[in-house]
N, C-alpha and C. Protein backbone atom coordinates (compact mmCIF):
# COMPACT_ATOMS: atom_id res chain seq x y z
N UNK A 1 -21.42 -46.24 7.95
CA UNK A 1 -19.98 -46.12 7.68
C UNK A 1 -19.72 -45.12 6.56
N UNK A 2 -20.99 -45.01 5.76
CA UNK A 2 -20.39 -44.07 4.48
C UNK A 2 -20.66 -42.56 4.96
N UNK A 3 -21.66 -42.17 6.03
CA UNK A 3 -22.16 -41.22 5.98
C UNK A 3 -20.35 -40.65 7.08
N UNK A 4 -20.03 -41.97 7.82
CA UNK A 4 -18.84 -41.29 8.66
C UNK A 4 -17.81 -40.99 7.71
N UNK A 5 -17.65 -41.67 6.48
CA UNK A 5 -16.20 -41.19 5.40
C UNK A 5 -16.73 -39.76 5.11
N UNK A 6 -18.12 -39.80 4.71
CA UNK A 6 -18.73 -38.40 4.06
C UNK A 6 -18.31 -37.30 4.49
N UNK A 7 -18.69 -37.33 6.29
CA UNK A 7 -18.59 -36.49 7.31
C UNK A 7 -16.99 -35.86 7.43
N UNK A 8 -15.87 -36.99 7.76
CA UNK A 8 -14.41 -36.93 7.48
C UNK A 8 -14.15 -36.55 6.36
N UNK A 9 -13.99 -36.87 5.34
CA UNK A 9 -13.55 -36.04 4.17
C UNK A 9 -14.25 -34.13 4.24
N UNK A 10 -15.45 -34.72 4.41
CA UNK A 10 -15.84 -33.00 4.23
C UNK A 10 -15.02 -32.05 5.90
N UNK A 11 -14.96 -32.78 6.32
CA UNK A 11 -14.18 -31.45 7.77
C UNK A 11 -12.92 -31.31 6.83
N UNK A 12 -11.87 -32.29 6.76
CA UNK A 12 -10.63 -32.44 6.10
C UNK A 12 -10.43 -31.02 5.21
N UNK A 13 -11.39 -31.41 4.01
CA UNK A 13 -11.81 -30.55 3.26
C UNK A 13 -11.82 -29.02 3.53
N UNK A 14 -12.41 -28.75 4.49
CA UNK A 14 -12.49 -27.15 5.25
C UNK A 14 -11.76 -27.27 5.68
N UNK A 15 -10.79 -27.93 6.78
CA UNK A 15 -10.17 -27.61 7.01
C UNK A 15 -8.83 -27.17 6.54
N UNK A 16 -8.16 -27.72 5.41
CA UNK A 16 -7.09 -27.50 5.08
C UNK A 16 -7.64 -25.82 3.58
N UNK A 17 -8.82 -25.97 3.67
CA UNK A 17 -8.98 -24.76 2.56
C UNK A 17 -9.01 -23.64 3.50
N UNK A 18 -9.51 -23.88 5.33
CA UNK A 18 -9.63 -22.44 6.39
C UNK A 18 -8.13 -22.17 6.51
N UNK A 19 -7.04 -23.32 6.73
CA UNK A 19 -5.68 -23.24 6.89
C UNK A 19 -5.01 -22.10 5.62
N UNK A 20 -5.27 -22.68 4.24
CA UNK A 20 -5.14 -21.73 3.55
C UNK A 20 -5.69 -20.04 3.32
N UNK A 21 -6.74 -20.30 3.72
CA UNK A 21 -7.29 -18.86 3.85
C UNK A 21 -6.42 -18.08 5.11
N UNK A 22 -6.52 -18.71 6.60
CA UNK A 22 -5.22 -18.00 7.15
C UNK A 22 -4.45 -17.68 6.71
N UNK A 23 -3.44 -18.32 6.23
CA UNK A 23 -2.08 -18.33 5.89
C UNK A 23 -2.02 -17.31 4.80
N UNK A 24 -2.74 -16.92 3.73
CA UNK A 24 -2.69 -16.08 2.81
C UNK A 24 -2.72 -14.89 3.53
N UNK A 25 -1.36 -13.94 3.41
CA UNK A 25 -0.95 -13.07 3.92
C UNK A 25 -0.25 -12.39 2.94
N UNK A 26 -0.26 -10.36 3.21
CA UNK A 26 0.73 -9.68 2.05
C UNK A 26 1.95 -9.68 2.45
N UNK A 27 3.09 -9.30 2.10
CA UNK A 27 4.10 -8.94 2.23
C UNK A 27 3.87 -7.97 3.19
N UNK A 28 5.21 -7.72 4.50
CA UNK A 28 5.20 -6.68 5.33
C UNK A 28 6.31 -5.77 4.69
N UNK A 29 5.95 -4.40 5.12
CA UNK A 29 7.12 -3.35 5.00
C UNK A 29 8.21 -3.43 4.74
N UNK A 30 9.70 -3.22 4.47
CA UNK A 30 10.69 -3.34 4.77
C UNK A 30 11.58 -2.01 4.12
N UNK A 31 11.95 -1.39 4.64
CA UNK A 31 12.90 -0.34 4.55
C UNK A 31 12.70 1.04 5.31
N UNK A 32 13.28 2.24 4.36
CA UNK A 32 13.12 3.39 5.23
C UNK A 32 13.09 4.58 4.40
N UNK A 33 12.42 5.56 4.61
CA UNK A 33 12.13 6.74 3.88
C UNK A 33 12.34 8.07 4.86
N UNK A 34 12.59 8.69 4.34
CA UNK A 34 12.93 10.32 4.24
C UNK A 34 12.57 11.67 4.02
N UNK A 35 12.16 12.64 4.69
CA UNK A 35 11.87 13.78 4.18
C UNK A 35 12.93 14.91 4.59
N UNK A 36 12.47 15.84 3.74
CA UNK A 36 13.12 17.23 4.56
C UNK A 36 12.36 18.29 3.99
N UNK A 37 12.76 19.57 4.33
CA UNK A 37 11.77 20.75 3.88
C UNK A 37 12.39 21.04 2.82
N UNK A 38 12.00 22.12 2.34
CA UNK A 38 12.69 22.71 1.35
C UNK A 38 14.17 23.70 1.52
N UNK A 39 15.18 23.92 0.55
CA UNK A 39 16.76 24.03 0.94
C UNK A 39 15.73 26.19 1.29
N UNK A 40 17.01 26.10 2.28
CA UNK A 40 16.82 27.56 2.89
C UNK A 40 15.39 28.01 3.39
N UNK A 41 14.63 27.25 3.78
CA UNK A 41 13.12 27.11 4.23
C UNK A 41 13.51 27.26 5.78
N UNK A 42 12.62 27.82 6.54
CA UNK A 42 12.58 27.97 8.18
C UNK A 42 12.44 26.07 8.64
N UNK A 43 11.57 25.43 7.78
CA UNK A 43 11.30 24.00 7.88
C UNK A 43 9.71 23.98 8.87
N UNK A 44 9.79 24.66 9.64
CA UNK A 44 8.17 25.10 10.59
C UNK A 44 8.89 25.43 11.86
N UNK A 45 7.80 25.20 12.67
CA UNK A 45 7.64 25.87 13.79
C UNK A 45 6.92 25.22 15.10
N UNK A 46 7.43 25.74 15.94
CA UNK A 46 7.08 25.05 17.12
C UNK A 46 6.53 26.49 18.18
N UNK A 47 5.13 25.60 18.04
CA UNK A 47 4.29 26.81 19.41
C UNK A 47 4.14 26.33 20.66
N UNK A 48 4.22 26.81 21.62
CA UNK A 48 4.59 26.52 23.17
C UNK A 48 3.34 26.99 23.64
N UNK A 49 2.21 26.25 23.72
CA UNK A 49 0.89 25.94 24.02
C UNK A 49 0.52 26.57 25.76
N UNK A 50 1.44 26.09 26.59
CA UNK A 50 1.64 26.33 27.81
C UNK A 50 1.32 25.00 28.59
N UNK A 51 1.79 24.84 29.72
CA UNK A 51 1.46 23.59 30.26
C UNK A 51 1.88 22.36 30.23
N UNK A 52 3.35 22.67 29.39
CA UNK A 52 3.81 21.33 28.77
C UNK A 52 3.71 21.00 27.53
N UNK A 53 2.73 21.66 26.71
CA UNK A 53 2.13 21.31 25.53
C UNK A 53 2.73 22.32 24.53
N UNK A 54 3.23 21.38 23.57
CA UNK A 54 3.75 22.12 22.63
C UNK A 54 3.20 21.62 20.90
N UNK A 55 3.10 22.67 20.36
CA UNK A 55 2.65 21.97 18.62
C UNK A 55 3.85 22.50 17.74
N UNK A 56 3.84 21.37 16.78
CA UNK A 56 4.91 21.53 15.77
C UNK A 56 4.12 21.48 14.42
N UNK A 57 4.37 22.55 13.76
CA UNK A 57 3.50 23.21 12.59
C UNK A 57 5.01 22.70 11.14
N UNK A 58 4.27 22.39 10.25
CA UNK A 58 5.33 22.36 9.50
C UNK A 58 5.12 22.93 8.22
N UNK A 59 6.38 23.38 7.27
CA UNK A 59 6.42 24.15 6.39
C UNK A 59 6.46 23.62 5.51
N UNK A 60 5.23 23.09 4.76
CA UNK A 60 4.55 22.07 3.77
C UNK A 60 5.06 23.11 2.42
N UNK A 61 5.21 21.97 1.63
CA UNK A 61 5.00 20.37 1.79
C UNK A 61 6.82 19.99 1.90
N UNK A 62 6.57 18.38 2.21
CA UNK A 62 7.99 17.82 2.61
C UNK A 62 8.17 17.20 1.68
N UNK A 63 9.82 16.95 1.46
CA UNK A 63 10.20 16.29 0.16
C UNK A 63 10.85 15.19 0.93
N UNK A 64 10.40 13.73 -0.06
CA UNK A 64 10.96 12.46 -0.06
C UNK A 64 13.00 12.82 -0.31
N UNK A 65 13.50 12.73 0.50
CA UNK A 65 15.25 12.61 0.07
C UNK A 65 16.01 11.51 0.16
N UNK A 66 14.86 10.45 0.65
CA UNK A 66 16.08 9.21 0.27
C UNK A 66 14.80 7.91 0.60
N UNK A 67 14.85 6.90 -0.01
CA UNK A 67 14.47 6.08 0.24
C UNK A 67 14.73 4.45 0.14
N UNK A 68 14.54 3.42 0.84
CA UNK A 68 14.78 2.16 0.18
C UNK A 68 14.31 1.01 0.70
N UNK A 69 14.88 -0.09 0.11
CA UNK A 69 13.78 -1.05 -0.64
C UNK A 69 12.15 -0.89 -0.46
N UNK A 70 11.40 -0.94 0.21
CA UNK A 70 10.24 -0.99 -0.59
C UNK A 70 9.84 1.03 -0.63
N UNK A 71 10.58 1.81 -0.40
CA UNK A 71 10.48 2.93 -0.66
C UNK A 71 11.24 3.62 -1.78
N UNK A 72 12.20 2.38 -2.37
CA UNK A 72 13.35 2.78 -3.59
C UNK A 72 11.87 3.21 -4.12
N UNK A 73 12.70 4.53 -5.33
CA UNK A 73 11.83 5.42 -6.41
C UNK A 73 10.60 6.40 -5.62
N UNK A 74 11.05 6.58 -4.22
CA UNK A 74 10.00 7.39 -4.08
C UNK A 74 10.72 8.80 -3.83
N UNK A 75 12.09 9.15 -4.35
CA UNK A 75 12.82 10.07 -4.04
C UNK A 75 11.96 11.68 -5.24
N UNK A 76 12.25 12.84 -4.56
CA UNK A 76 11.11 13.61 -5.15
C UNK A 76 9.95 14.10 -4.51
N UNK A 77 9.13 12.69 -4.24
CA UNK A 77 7.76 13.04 -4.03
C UNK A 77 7.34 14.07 -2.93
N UNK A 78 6.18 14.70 -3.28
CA UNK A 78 6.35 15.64 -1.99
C UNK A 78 4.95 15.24 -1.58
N UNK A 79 4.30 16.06 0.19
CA UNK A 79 3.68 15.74 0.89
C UNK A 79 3.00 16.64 2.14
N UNK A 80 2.35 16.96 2.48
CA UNK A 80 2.04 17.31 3.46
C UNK A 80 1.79 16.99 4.88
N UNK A 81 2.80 17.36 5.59
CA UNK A 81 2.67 16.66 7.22
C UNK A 81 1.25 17.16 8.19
N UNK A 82 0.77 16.85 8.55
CA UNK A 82 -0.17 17.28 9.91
C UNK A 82 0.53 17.82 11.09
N UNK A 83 0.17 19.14 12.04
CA UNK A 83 0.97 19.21 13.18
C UNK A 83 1.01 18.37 13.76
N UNK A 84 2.04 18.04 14.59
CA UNK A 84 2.24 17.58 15.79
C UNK A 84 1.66 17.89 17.17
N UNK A 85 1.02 18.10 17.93
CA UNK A 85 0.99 18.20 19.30
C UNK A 85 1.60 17.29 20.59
N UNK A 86 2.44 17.95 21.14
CA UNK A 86 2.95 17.05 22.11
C UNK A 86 2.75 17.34 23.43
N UNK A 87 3.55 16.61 24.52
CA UNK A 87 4.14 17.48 25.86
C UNK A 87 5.42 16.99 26.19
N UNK A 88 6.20 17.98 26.65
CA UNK A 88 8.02 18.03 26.76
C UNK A 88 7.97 16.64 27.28
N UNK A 89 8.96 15.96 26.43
CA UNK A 89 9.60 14.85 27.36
C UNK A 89 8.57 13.51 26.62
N UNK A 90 7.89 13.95 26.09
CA UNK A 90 7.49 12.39 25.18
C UNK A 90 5.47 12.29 25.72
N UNK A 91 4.74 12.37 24.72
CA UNK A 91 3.20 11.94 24.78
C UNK A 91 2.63 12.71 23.83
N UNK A 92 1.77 12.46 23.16
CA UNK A 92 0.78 12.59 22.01
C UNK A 92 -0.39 13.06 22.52
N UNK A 93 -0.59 14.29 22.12
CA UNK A 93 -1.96 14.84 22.57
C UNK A 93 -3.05 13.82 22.06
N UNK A 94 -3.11 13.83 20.83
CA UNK A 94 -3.64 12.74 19.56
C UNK A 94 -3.32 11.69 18.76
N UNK A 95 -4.12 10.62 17.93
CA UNK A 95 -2.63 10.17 16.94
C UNK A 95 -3.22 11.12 15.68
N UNK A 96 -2.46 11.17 14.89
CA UNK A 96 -2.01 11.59 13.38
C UNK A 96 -2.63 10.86 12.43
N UNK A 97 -3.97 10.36 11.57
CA UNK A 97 -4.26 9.17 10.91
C UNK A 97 -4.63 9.90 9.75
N UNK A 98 -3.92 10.24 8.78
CA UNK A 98 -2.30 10.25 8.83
C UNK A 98 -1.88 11.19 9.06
N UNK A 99 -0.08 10.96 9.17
CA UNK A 99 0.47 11.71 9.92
C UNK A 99 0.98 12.47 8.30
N UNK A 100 1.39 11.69 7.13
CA UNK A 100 1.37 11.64 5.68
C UNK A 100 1.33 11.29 5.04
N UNK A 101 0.76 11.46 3.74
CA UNK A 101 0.63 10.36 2.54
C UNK A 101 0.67 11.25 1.32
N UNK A 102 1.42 10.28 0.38
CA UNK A 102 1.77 10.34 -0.76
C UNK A 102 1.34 9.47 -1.94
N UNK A 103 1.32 9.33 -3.37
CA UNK A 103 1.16 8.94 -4.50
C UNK A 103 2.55 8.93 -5.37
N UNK A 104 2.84 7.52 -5.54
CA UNK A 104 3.74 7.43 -6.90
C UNK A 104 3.56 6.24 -7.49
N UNK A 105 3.61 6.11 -8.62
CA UNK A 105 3.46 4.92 -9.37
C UNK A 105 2.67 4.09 -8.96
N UNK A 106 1.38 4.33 -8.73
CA UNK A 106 0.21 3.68 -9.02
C UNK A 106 -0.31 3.40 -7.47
N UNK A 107 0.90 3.68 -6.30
CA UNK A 107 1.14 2.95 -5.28
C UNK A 107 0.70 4.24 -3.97
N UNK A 108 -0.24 4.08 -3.27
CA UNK A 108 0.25 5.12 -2.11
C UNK A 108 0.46 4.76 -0.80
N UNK A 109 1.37 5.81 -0.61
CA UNK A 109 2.27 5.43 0.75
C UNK A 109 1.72 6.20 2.12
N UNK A 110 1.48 5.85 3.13
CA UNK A 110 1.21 6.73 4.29
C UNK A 110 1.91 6.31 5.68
N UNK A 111 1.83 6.75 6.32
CA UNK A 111 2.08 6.66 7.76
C UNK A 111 1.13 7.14 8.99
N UNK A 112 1.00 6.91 9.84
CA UNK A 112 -0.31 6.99 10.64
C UNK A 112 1.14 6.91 12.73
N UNK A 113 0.65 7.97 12.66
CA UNK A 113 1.72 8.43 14.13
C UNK A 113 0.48 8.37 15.19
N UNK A 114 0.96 7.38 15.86
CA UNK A 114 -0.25 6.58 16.89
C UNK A 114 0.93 7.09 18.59
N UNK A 115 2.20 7.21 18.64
CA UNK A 115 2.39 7.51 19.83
C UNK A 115 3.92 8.30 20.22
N UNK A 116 4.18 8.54 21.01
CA UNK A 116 5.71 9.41 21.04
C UNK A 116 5.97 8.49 22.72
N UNK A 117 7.33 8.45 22.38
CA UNK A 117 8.25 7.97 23.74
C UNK A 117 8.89 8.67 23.98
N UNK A 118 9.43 10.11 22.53
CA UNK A 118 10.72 10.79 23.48
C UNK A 118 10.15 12.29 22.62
N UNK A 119 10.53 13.38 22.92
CA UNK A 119 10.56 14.51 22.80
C UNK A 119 11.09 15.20 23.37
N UNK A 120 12.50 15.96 22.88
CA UNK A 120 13.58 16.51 23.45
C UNK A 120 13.82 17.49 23.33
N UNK A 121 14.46 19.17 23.89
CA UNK A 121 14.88 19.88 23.33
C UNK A 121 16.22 19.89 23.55
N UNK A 122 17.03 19.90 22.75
CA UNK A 122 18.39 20.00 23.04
C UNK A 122 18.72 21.59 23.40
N UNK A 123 19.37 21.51 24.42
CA UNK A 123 19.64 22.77 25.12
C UNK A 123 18.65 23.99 25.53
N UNK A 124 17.64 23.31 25.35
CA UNK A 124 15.97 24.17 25.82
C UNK A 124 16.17 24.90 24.54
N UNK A 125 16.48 24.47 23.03
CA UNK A 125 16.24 25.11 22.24
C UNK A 125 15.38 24.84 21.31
N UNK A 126 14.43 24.82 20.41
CA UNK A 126 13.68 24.59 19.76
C UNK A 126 13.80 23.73 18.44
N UNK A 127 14.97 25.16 17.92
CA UNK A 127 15.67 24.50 16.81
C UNK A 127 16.72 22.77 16.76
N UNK A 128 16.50 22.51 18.06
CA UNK A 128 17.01 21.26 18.39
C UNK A 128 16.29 19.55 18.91
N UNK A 129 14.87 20.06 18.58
CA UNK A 129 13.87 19.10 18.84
C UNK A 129 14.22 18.11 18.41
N UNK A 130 13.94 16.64 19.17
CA UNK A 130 14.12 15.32 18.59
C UNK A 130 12.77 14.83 19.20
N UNK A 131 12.62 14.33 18.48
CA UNK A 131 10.96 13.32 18.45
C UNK A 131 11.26 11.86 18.21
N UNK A 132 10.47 10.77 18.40
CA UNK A 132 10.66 9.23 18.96
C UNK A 132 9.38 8.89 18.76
N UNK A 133 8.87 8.06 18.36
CA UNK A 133 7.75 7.12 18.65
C UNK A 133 7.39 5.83 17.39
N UNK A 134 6.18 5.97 17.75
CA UNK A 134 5.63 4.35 16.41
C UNK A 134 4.41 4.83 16.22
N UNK A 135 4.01 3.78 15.30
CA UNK A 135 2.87 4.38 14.30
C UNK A 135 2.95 3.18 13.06
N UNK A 136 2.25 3.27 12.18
CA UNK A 136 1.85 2.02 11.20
C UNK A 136 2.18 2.43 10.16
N UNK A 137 2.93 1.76 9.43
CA UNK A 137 3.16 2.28 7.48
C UNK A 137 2.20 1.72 6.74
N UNK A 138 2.01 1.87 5.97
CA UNK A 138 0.89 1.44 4.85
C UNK A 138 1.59 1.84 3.29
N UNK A 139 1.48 0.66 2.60
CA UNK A 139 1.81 1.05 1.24
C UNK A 139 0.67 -0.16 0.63
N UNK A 140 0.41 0.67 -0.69
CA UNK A 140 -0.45 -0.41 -1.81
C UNK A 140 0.20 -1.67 -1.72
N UNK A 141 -0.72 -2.43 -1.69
CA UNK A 141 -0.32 -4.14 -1.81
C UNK A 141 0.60 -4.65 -0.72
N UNK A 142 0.74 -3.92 0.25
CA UNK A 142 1.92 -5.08 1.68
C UNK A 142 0.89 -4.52 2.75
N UNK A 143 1.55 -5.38 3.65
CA UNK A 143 0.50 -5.47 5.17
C UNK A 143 0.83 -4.40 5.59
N UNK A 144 -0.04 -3.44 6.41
CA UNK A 144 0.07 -2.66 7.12
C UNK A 144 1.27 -2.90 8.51
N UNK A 145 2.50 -2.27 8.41
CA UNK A 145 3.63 -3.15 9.27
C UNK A 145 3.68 -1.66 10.46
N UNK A 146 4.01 -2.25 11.70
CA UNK A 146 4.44 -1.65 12.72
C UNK A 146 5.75 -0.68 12.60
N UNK A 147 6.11 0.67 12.75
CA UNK A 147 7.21 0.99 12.55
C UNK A 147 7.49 1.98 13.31
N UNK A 148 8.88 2.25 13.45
CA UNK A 148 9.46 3.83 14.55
C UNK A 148 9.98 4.47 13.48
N UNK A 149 9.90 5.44 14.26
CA UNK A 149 10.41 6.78 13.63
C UNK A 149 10.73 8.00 14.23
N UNK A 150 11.72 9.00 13.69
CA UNK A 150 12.70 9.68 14.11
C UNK A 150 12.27 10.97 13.52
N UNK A 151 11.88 12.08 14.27
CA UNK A 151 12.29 13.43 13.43
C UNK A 151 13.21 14.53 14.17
N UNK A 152 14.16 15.21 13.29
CA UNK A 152 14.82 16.02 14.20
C UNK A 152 14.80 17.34 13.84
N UNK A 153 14.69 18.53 14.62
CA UNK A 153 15.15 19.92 13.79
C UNK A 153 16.30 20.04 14.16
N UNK A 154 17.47 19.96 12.90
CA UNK A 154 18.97 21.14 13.37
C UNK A 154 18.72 22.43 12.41
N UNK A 155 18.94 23.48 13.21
CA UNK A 155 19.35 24.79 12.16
C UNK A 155 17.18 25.28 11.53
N UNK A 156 17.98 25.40 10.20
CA UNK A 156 16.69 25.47 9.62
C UNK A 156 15.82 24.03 9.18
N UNK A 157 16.48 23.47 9.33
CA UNK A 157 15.73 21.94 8.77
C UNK A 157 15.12 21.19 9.22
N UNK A 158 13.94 20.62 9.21
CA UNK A 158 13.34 19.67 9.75
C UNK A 158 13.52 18.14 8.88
N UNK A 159 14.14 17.61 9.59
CA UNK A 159 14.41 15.94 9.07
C UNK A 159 13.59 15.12 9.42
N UNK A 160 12.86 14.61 8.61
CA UNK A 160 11.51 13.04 9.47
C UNK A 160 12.19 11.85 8.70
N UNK A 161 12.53 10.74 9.37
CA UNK A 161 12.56 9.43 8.75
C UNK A 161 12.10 8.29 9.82
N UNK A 162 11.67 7.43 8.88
CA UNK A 162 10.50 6.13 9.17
C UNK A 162 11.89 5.75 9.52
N UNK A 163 12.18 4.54 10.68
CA UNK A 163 13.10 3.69 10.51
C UNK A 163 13.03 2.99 10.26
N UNK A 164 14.18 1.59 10.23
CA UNK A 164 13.24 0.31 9.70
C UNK A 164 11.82 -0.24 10.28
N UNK A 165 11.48 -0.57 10.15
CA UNK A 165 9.74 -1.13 10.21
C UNK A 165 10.16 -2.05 10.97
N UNK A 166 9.38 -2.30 12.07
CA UNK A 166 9.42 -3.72 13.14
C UNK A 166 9.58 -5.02 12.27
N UNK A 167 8.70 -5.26 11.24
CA UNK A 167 8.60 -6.40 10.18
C UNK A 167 7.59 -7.01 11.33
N UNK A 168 6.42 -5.90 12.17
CA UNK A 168 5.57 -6.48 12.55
C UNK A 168 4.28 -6.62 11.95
N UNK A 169 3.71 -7.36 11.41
CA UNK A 169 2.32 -6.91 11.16
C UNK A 169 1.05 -6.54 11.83
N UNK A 170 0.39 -5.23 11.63
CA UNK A 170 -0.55 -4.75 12.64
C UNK A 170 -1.63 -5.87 12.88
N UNK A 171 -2.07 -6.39 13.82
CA UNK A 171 -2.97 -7.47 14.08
C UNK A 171 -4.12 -7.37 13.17
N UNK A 172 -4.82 -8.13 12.85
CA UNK A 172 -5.95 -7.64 12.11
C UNK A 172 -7.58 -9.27 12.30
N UNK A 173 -8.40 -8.42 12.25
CA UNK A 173 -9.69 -9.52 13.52
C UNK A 173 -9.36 -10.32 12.11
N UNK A 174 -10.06 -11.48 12.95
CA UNK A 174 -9.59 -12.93 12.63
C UNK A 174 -11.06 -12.86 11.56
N UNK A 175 -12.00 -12.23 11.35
CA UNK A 175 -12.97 -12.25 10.60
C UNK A 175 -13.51 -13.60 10.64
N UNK A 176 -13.74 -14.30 11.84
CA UNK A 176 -14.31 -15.58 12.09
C UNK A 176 -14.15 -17.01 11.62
N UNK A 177 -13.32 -16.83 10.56
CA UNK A 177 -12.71 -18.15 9.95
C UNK A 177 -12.89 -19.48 10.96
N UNK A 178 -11.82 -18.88 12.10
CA UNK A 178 -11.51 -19.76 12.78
C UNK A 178 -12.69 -20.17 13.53
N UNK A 179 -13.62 -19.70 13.99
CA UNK A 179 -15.23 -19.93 14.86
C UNK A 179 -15.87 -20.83 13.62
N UNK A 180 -15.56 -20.62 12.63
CA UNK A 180 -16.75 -21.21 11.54
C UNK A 180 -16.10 -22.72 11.46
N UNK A 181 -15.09 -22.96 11.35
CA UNK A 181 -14.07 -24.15 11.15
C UNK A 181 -14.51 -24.84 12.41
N UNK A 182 -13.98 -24.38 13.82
CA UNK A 182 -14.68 -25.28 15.29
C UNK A 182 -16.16 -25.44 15.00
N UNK A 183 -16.89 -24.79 14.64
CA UNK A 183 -18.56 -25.16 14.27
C UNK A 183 -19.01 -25.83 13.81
N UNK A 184 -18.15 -26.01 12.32
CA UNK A 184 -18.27 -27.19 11.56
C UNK A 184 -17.83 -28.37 12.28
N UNK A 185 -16.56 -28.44 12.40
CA UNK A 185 -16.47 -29.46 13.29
C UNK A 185 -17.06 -29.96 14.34
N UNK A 186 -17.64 -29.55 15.68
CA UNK A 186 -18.47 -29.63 16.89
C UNK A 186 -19.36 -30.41 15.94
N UNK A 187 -20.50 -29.97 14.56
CA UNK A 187 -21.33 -30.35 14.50
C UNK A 187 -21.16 -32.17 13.94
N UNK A 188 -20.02 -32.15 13.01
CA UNK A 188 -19.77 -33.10 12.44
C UNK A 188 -19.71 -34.35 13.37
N UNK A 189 -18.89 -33.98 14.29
CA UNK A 189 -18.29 -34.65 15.73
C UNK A 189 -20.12 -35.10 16.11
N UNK A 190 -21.08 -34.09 16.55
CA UNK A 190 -22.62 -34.58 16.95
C UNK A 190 -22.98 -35.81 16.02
N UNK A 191 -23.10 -35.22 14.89
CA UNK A 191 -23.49 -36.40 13.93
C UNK A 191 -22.96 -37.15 13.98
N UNK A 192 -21.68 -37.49 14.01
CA UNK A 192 -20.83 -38.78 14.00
C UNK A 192 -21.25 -39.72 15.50
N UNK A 193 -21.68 -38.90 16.36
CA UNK A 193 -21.82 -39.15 17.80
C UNK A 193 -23.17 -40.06 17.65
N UNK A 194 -24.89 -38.95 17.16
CA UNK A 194 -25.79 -39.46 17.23
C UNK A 194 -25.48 -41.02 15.67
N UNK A 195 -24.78 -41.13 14.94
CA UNK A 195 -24.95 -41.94 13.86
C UNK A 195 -24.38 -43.25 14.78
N UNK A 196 -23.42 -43.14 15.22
CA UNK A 196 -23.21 -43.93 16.16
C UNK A 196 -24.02 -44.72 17.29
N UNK A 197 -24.76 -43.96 17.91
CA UNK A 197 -25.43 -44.10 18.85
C UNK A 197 -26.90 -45.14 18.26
N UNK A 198 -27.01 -44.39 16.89
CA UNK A 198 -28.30 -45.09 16.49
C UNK A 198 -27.81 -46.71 15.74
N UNK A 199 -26.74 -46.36 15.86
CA UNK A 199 -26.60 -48.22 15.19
C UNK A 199 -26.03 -48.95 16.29
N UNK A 200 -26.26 -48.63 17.31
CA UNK A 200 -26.22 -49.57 18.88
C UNK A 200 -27.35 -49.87 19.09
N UNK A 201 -27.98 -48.93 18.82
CA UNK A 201 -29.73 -49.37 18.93
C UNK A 201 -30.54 -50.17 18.21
């Protein structure tokens, strides 16, 4: 009987400390950030690859112009984008890992462009590109969160902004917690089984 309290308390035990180890989670994303090129800058360029395929080169580096809540104070910062490669009408040659990243206050910020749904030219013009897709934010200390995002060229300018963030968090492996917790248990459950068995006998 004591070895069965022994047995029960100690699963109990793991178990509610594996529950906690799940549950300990960072904060996800929440807000939206901004770039643009520099004032009277071409902003970049778009090369017509052939075949559908087009790359968008940009005229580094990009400036942060607006940001908020967990991007408040990142207004300023500047950055360097990676081209783009696409094909008309929405698909990713590649993803972008990253697509950009930055440093401020102790904290760095990136984005990682994993896919496109839309790619447009307005009026078969260049200077009128709109871009669509998702990709992952990352900032120091919050979960890596799911997010869309928007870039457009009017005129000379190239505009990129994150939109709000899904407030999904990117999945991340279960690092076995949960296998080690059923193991323990299965075994406890045996012992409790054979301890049983031997005091019938």
């Amino acid at each position: 009987m004591k070895l069965i309290k022994t047995l029960i308390a100690s699963l109990a035990a793991m178990v509610i400390a594996g529950g906690f180890g799940i549950s300990a989670q960072a904060t996800q994303i929440s807000g939206t950030i901004g770039f643009t090129s520099a004032a009277n800058s071409s902003g970049g360029s778009i090369v017509n690859n052939g075949g559908g395929s087009f790359t968008l080169n940009f005229n580094n580096p990009m400036t942060v112009n607006f940001g908020s809540d967990d991007y408040t104070g990142t207004v300023g910062a500047t950055t360097d984008f990676h081209s783009i490669t696409f094909t008309n009408g929405g698909g990713l040659t590649s993803p972008n890992v990253p697509e950009w990243t930055f440093a401020v206050g102790g904290k760095t910020y990136s984005f990682d462009l994993l896919s496109l749904s839309t790619a447009v030219f307005a009026n078969g013009k260049a200077s009128g590109l709109t871009l669509m897709g998702d990709g992952v934010a990352h900032i120091t200390g919050f979960e890596d969160t799911n997010a869309i995002f928007a870039l457009e060229a009017t005129g000379t300018h190239l505009t990129f902004a994150i939109l709000q963030p899904s407030n999904t968090a990117v999945p991340a492996p279960d690092g076995g917690s949960t296998l080690v917790l059923l193991g323990v248990g299965l075994v406890a459950v045996e012992a409790l089984r054979r301890k049983l068995n031997f005091s019938k006998a």
